[in-house]
N, C-alpha and C. Protein backbone atom coordinates (compact mmCIF):
# COMPACT_ATOMS: atom_id res chain seq x y z
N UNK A 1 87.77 95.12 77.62
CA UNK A 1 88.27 95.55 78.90
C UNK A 1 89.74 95.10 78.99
N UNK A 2 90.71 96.09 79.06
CA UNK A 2 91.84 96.01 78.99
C UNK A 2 92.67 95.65 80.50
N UNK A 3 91.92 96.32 81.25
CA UNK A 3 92.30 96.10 82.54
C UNK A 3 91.19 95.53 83.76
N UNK A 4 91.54 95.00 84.62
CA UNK A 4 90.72 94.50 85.80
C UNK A 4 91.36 94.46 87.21
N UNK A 5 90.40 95.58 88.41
CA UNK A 5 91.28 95.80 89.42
C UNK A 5 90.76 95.09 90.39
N UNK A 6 91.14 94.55 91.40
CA UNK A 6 90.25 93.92 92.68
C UNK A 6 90.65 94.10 93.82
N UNK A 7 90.55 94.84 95.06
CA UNK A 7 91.22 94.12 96.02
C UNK A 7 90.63 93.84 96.97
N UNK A 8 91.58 92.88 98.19
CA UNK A 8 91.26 92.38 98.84
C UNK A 8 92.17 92.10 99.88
N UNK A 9 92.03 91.14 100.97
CA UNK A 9 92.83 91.07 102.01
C UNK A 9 93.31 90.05 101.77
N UNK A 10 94.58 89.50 102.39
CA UNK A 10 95.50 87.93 102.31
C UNK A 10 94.61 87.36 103.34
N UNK A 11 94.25 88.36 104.51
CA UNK A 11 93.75 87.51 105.79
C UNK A 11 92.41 86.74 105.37
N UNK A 12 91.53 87.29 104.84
CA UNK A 12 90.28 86.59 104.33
C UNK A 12 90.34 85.00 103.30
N UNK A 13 89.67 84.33 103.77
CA UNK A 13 89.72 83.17 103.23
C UNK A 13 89.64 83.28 101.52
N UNK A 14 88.65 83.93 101.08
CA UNK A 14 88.46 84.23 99.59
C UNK A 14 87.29 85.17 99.26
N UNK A 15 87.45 85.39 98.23
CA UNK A 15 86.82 87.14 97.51
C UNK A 15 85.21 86.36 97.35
N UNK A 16 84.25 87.27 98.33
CA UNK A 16 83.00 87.14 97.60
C UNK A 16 82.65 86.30 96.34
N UNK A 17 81.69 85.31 96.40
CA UNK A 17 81.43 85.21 94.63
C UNK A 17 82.60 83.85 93.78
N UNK A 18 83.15 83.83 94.39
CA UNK A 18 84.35 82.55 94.03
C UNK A 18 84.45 81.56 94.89
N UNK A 19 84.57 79.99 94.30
CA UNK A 19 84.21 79.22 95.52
C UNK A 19 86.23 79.10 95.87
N UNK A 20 87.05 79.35 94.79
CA UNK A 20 88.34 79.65 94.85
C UNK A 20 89.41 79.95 93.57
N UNK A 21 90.50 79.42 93.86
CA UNK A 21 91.25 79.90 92.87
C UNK A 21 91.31 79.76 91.20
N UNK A 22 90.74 78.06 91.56
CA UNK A 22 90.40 77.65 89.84
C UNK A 22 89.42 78.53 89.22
N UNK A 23 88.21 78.55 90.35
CA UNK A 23 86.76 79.49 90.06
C UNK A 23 87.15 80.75 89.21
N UNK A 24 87.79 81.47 90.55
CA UNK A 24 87.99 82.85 90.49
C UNK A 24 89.06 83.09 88.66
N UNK A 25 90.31 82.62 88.77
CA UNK A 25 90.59 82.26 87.51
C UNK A 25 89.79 81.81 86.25
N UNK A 26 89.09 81.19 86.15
CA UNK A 26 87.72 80.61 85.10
C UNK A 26 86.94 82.26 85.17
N UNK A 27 86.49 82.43 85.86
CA UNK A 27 85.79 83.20 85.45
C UNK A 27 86.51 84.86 84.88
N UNK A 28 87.69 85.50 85.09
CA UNK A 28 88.82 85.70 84.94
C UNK A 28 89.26 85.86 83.43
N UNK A 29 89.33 84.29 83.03
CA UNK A 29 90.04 84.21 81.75
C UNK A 29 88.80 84.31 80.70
N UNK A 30 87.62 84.80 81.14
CA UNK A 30 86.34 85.11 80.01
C UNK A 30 86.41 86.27 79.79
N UNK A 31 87.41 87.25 80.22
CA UNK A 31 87.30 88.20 79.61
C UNK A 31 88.18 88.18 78.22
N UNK A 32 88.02 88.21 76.79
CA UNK A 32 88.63 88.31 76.03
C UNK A 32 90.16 89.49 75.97
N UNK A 33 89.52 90.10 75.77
CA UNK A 33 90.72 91.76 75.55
C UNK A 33 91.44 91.66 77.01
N UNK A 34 91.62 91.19 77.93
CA UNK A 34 92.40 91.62 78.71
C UNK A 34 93.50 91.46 78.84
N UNK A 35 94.09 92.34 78.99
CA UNK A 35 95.73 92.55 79.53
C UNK A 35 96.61 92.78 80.55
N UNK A 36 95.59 92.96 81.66
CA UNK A 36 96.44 93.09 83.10
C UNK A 36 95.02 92.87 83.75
N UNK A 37 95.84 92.15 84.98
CA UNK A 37 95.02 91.92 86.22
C UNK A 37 95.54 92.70 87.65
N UNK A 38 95.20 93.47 88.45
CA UNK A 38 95.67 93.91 89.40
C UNK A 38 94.76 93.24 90.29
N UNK A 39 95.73 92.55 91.32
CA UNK A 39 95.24 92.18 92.81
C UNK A 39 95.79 92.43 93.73
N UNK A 40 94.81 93.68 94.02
CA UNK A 40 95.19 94.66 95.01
C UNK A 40 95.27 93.46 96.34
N UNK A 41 96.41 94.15 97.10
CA UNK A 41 96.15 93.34 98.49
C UNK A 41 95.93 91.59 98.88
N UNK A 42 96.02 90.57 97.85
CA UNK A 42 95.40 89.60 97.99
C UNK A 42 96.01 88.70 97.47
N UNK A 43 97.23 88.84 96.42
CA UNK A 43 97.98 87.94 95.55
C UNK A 43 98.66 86.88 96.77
N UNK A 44 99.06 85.61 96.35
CA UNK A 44 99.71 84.48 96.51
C UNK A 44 100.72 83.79 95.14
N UNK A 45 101.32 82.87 95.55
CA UNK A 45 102.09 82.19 94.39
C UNK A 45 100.69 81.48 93.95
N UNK A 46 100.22 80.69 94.53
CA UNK A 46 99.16 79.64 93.83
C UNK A 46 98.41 80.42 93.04
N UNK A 47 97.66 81.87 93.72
CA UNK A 47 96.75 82.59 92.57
C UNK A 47 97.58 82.63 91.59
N UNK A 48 98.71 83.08 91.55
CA UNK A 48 99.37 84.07 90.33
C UNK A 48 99.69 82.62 89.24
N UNK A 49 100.02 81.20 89.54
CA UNK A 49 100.27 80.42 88.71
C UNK A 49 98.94 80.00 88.36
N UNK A 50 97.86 79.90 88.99
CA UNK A 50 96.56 79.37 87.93
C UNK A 50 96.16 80.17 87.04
N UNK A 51 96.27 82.24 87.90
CA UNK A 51 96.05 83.18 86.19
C UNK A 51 96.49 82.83 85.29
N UNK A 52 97.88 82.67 85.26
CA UNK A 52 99.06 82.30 84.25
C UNK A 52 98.36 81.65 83.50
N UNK A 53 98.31 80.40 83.82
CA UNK A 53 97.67 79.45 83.33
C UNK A 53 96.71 79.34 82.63
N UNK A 54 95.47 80.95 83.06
CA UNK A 54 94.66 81.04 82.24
C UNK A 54 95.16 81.65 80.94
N UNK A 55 96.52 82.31 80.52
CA UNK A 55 96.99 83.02 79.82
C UNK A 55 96.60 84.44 79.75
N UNK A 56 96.80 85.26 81.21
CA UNK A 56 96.89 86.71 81.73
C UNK A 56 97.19 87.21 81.43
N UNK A 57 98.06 88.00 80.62
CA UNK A 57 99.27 88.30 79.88
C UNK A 57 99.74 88.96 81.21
N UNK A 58 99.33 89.96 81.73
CA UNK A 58 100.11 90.65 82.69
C UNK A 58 99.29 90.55 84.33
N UNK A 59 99.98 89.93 85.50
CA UNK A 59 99.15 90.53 86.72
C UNK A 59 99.77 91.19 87.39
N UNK A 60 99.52 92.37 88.13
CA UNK A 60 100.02 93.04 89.01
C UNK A 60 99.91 92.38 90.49
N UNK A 61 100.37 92.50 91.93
CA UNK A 61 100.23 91.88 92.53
C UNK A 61 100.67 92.22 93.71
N UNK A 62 100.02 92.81 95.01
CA UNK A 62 100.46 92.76 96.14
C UNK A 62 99.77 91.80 96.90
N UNK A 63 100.26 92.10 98.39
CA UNK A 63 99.28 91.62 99.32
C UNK A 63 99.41 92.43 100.37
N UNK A 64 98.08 92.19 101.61
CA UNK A 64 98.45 92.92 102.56
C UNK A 64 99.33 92.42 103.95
N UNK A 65 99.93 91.24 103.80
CA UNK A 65 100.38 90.52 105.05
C UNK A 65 101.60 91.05 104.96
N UNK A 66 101.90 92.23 104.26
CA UNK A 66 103.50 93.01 104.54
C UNK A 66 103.17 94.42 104.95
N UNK A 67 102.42 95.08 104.22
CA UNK A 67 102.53 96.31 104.82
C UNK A 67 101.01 97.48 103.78
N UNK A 68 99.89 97.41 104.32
CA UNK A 68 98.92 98.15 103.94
C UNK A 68 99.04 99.48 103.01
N UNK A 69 99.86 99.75 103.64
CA UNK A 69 99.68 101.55 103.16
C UNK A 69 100.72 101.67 102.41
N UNK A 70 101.34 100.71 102.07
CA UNK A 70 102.18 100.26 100.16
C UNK A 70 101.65 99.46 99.11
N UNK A 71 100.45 99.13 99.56
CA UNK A 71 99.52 98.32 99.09
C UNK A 71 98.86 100.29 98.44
N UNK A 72 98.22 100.85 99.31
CA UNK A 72 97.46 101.56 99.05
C UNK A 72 98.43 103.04 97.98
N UNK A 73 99.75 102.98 98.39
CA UNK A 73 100.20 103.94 98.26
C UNK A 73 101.01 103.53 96.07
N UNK A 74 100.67 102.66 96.36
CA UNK A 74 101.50 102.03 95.01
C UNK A 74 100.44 101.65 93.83
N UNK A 75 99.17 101.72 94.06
CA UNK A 75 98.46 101.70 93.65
C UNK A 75 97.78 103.15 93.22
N UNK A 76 97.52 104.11 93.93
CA UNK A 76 97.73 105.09 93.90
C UNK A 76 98.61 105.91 93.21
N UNK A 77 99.50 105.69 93.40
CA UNK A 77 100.88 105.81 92.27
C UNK A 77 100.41 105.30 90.89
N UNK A 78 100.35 104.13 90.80
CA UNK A 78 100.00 103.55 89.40
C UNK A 78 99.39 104.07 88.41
N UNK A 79 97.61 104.13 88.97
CA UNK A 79 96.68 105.05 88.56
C UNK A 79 96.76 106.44 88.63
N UNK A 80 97.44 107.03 89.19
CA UNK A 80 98.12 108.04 89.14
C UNK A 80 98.79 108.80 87.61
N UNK A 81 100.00 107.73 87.37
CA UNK A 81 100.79 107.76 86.13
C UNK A 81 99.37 107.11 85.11
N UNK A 82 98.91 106.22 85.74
CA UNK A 82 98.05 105.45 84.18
C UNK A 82 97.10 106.96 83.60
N UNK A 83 96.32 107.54 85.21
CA UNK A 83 95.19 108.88 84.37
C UNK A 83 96.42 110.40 83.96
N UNK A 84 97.18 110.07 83.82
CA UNK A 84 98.18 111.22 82.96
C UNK A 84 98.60 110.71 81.57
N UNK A 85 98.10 109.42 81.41
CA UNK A 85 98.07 108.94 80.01
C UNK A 85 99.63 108.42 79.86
N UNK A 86 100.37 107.68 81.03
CA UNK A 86 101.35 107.26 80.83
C UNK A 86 100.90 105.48 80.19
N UNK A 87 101.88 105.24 79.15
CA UNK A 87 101.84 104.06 78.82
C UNK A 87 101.18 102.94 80.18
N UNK A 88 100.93 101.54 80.37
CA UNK A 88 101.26 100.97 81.01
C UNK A 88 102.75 100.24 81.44
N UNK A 89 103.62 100.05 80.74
CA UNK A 89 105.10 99.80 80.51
C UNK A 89 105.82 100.92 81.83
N UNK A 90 104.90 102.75 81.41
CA UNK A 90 105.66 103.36 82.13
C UNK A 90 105.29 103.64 83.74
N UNK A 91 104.13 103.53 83.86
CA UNK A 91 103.13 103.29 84.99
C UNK A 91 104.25 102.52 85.98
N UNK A 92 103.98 101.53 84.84
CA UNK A 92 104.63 100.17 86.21
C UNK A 92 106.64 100.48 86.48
N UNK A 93 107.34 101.07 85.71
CA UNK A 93 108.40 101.89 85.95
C UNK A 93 108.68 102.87 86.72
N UNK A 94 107.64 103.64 86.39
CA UNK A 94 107.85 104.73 87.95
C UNK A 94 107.18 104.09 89.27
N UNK A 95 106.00 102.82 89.14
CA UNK A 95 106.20 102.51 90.75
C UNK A 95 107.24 102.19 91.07
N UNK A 96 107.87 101.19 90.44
CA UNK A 96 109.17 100.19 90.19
C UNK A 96 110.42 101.31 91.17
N UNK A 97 110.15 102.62 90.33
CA UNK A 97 111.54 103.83 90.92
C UNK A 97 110.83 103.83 92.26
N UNK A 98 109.41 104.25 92.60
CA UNK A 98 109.30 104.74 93.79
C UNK A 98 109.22 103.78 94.76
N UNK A 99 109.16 102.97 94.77
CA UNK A 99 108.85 101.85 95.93
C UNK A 99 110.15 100.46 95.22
N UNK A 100 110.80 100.46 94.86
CA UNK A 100 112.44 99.66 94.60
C UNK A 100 112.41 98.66 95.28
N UNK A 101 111.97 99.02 96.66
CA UNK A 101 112.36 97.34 97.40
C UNK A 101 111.07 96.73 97.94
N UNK A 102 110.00 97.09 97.42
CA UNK A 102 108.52 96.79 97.62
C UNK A 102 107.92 96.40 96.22
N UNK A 103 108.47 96.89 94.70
CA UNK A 103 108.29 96.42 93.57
C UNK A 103 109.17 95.86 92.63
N UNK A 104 108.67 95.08 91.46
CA UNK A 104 109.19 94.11 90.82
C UNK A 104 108.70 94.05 89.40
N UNK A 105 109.86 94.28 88.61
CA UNK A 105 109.31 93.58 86.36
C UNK A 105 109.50 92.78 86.50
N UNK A 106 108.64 91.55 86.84
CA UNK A 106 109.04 90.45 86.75
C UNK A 106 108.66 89.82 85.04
N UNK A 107 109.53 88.89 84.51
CA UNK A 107 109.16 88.87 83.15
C UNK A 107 109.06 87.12 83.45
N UNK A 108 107.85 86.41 82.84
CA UNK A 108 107.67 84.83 83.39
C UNK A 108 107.74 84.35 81.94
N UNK A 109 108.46 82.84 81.99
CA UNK A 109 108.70 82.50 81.04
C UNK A 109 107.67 80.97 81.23
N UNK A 110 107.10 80.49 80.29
CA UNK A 110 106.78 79.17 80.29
C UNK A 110 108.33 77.97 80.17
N UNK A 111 108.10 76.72 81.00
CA UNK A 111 108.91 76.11 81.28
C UNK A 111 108.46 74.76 80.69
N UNK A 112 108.55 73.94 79.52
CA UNK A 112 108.09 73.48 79.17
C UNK A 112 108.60 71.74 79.38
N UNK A 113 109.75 71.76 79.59
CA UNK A 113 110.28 70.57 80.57
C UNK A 113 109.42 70.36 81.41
N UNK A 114 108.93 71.44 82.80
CA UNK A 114 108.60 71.12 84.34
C UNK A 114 107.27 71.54 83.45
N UNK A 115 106.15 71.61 82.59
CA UNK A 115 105.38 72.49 82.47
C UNK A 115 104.47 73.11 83.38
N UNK A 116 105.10 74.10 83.27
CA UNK A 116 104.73 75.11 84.39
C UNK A 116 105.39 76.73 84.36
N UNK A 117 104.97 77.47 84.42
CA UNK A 117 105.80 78.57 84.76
C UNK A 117 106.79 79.44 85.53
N UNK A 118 107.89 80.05 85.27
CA UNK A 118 108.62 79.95 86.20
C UNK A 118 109.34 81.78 85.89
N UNK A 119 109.51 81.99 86.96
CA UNK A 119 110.21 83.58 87.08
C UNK A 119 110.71 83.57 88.25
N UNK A 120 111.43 84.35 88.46
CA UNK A 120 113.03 84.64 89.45
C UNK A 120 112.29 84.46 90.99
N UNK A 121 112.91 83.44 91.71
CA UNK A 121 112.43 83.58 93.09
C UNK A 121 111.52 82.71 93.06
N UNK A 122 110.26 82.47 92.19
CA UNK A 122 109.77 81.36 91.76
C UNK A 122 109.56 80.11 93.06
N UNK A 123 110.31 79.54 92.97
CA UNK A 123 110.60 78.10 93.97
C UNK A 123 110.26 78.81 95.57
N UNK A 124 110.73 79.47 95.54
CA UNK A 124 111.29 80.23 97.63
C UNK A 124 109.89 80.61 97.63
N UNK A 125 109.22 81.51 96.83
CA UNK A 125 107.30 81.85 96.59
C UNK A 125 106.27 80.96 97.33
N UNK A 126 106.97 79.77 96.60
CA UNK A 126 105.97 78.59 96.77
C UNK A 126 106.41 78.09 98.19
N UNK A 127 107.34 77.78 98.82
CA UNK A 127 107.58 77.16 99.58
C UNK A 127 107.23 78.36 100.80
N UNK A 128 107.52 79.33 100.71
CA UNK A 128 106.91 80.41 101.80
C UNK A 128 105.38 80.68 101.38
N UNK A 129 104.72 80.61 100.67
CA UNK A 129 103.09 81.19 100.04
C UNK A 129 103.13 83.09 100.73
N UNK A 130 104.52 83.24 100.33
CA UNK A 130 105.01 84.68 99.55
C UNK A 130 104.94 85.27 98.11
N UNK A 131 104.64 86.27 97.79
CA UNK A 131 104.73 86.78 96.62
C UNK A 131 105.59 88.11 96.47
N UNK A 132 106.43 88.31 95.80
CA UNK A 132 107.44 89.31 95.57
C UNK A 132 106.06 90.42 94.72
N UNK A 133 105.95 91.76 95.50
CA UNK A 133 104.84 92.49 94.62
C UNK A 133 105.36 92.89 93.75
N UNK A 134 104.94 93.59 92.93
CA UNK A 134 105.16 93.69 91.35
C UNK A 134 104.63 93.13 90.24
N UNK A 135 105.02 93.05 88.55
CA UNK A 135 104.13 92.97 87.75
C UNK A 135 104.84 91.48 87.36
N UNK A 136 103.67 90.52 87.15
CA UNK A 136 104.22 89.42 86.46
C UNK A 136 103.98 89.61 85.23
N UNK A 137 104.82 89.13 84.04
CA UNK A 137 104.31 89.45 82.54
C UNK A 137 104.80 88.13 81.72
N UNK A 138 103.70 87.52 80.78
CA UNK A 138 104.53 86.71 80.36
C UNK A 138 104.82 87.04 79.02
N UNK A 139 106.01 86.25 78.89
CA UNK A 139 107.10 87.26 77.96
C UNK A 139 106.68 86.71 76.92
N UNK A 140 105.97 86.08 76.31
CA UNK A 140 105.28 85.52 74.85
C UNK A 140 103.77 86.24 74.83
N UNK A 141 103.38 87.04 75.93
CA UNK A 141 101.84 87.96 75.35
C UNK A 141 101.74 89.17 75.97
N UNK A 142 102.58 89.47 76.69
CA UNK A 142 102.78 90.36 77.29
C UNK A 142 102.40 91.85 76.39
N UNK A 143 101.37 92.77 76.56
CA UNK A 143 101.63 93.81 75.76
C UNK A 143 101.43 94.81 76.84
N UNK A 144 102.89 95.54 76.99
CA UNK A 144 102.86 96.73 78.18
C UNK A 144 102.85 98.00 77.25
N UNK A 145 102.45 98.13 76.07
CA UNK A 145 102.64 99.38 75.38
C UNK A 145 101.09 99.98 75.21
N UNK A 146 100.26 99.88 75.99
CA UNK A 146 98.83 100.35 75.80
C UNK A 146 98.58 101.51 77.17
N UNK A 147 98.02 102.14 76.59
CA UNK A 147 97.35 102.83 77.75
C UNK A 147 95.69 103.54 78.27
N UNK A 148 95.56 103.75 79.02
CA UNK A 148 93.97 103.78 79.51
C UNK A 148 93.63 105.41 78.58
N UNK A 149 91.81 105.36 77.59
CA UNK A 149 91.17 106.12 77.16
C UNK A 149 91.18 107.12 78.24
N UNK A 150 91.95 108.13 77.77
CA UNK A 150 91.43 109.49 78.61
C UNK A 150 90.31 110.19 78.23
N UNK A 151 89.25 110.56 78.80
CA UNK A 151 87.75 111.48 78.49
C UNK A 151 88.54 112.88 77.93
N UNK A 152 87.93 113.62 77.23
CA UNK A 152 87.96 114.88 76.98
C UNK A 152 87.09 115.25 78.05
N UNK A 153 87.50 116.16 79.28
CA UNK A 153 86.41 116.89 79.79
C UNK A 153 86.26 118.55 79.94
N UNK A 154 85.07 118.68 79.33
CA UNK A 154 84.78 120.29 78.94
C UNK A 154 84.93 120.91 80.52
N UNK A 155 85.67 122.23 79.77
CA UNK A 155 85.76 123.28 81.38
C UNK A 155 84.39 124.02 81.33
N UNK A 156 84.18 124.02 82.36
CA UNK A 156 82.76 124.70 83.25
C UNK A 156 83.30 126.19 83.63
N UNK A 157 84.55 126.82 83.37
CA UNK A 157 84.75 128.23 83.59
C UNK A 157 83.91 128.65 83.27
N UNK A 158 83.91 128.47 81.91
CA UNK A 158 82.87 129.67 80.52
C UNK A 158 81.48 129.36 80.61
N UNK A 159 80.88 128.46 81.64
CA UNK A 159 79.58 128.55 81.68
C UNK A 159 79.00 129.53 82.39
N UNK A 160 77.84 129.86 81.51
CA UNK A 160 77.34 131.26 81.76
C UNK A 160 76.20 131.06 82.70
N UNK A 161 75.47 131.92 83.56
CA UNK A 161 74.13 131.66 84.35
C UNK A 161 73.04 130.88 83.91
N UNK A 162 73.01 131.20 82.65
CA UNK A 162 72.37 130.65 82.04
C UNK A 162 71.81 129.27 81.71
N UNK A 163 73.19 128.82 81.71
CA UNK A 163 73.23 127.01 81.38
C UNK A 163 73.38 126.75 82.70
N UNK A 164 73.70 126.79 83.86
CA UNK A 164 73.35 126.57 85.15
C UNK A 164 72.07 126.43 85.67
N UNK A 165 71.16 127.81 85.24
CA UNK A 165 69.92 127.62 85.62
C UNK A 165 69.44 126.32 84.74
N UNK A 166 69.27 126.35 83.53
CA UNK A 166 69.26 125.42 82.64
C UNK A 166 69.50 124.31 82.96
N UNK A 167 70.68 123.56 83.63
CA UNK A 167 70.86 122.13 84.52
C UNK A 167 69.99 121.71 85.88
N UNK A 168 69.61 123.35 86.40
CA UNK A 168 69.23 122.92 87.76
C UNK A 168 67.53 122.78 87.16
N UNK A 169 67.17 123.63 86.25
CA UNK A 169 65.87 123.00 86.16
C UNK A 169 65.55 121.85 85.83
N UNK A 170 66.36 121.54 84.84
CA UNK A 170 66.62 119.85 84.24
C UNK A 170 66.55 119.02 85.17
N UNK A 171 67.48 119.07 86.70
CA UNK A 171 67.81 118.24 87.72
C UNK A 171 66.07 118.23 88.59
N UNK A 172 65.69 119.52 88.41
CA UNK A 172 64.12 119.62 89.12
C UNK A 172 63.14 118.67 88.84
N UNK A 173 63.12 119.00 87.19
CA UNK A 173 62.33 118.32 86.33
C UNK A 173 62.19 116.70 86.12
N UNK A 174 63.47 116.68 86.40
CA UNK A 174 63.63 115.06 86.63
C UNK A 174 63.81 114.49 88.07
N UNK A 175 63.73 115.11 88.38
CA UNK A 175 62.98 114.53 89.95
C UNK A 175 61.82 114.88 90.38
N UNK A 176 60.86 115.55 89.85
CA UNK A 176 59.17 115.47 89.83
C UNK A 176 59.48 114.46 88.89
N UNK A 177 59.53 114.21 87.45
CA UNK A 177 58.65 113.26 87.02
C UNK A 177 59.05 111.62 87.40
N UNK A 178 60.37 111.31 88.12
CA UNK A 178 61.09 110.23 89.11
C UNK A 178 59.85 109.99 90.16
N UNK A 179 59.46 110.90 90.90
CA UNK A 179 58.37 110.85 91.35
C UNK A 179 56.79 110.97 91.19
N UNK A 180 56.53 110.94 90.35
CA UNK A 180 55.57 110.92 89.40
C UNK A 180 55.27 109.48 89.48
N UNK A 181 56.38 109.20 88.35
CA UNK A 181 56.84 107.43 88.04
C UNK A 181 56.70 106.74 89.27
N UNK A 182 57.45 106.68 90.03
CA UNK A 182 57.31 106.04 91.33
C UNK A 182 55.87 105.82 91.62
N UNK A 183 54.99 107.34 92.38
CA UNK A 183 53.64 107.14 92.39
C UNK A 183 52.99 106.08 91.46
N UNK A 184 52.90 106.33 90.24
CA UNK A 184 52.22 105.26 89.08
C UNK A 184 52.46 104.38 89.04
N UNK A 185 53.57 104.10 89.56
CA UNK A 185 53.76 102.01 89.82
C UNK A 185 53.02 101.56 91.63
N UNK A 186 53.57 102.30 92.37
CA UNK A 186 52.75 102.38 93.72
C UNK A 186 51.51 101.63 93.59
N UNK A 187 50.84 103.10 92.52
CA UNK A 187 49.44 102.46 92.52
C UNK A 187 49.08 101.78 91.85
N UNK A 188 49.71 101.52 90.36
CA UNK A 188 49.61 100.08 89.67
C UNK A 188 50.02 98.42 90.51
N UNK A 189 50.57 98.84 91.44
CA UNK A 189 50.57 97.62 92.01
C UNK A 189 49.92 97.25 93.36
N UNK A 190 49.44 98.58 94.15
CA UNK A 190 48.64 98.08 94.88
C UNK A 190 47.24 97.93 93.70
N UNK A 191 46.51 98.24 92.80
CA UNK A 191 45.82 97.93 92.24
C UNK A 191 45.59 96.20 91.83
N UNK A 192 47.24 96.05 91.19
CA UNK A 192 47.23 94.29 91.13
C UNK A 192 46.84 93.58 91.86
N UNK A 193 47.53 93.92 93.14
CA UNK A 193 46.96 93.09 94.67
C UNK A 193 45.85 93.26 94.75
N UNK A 194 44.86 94.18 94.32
CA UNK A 194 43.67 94.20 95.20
C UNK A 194 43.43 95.40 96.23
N UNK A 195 44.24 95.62 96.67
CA UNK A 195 44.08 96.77 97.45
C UNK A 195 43.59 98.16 96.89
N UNK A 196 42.25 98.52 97.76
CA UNK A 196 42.11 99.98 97.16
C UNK A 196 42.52 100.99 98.03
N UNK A 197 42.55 102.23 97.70
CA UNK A 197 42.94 103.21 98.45
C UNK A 197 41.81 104.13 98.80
């Protein structure tokens, strides 16, 4: 899994399922293959430095305590360019053009003096628990040259009556014997209990 999307609100204390940031991160950095994290709506400085930390290579990152429907609209955009089979590199370039003062390449460098990580604006982040949206990448794993498996999907013009009827009986057929099945456990298990009919 190359990519992982989530979102969520800034206003909410924390995402279902995580007791918090270390959590949510730990569980996070078990995905092997991954290469970008998008957090839709929900990013902070503190999240974005413990991903790091897990070695993320890339997170994407808004929130919603600025403005919703650039949250929604930039994302949209993204996946947009990503299902036309644009690189990821170029994805995150044309949000970058369309939204300029709402997005950010940010490129993060490890800081091995302060150890810790550090990218432009960095310090002002932390001290406001602001996040500049845009892509954090760190510049030692960073791989923005991949892009998402497009399906081949067959056109349904040239289907003939034929193979139509052909699906809908299929769809019939498998919903009698769905119900069939159903029945036979029904009564296999009121049988277990005891109960007769």
């Amino acid at each position: 899994m190359k990519l992982i999307h989530l979102a969520g609100s800034a206003e909410s204390s924390w995402l279902p399922g995580f007791d918090d940031d270390l959590d949510f991160a730990a569980k996070i950095g078990q995905f092997p293959y991954l290469q970008t994290l998008y957090l839709s709506g929900f990013a902070s400085p503190n999240l974005l430095e413990t991903l790091l930390n897990r070695d993320i290579p890339a997170i994407i990152a808004t929130d919603t305590t600025q403005n919703r429907q650039f949250v929604k609209e930039i994302a949209n955009g993204f996946y947009a360019a990503m299902g036309k089979g644009e690189m990821l590199r170029e994805a995150l370039t044309l949000v970058k053009e369309n939204y300029p003062q709402h997005f950010v390449l940010q490129p993060v460098a490890y800081d091995i003096e302060a150890n810790s990580f550090d990218w432009k604006g960095r310090r002002i982040h932390l001290e406001k628990n602001k996040i500049a949206w845009g892509v954090y990448a760190l510049e030692h794993r960073a791989d923005l040259g991949w892009q998402l498996p497009i399906p081949k999907v067959k056109s349904t013009a040239n289907v003939g009556q034929g193979q139509i009827r052909q699906r809908r009986i299929r769809r019939v057929g498998l919903g009698a014997l769905t119900f069939l099945m159903m029945g036979f456990l029904i009564f296999m298990l009121l049988q277990i209990l005891g109960i007769s009919m």
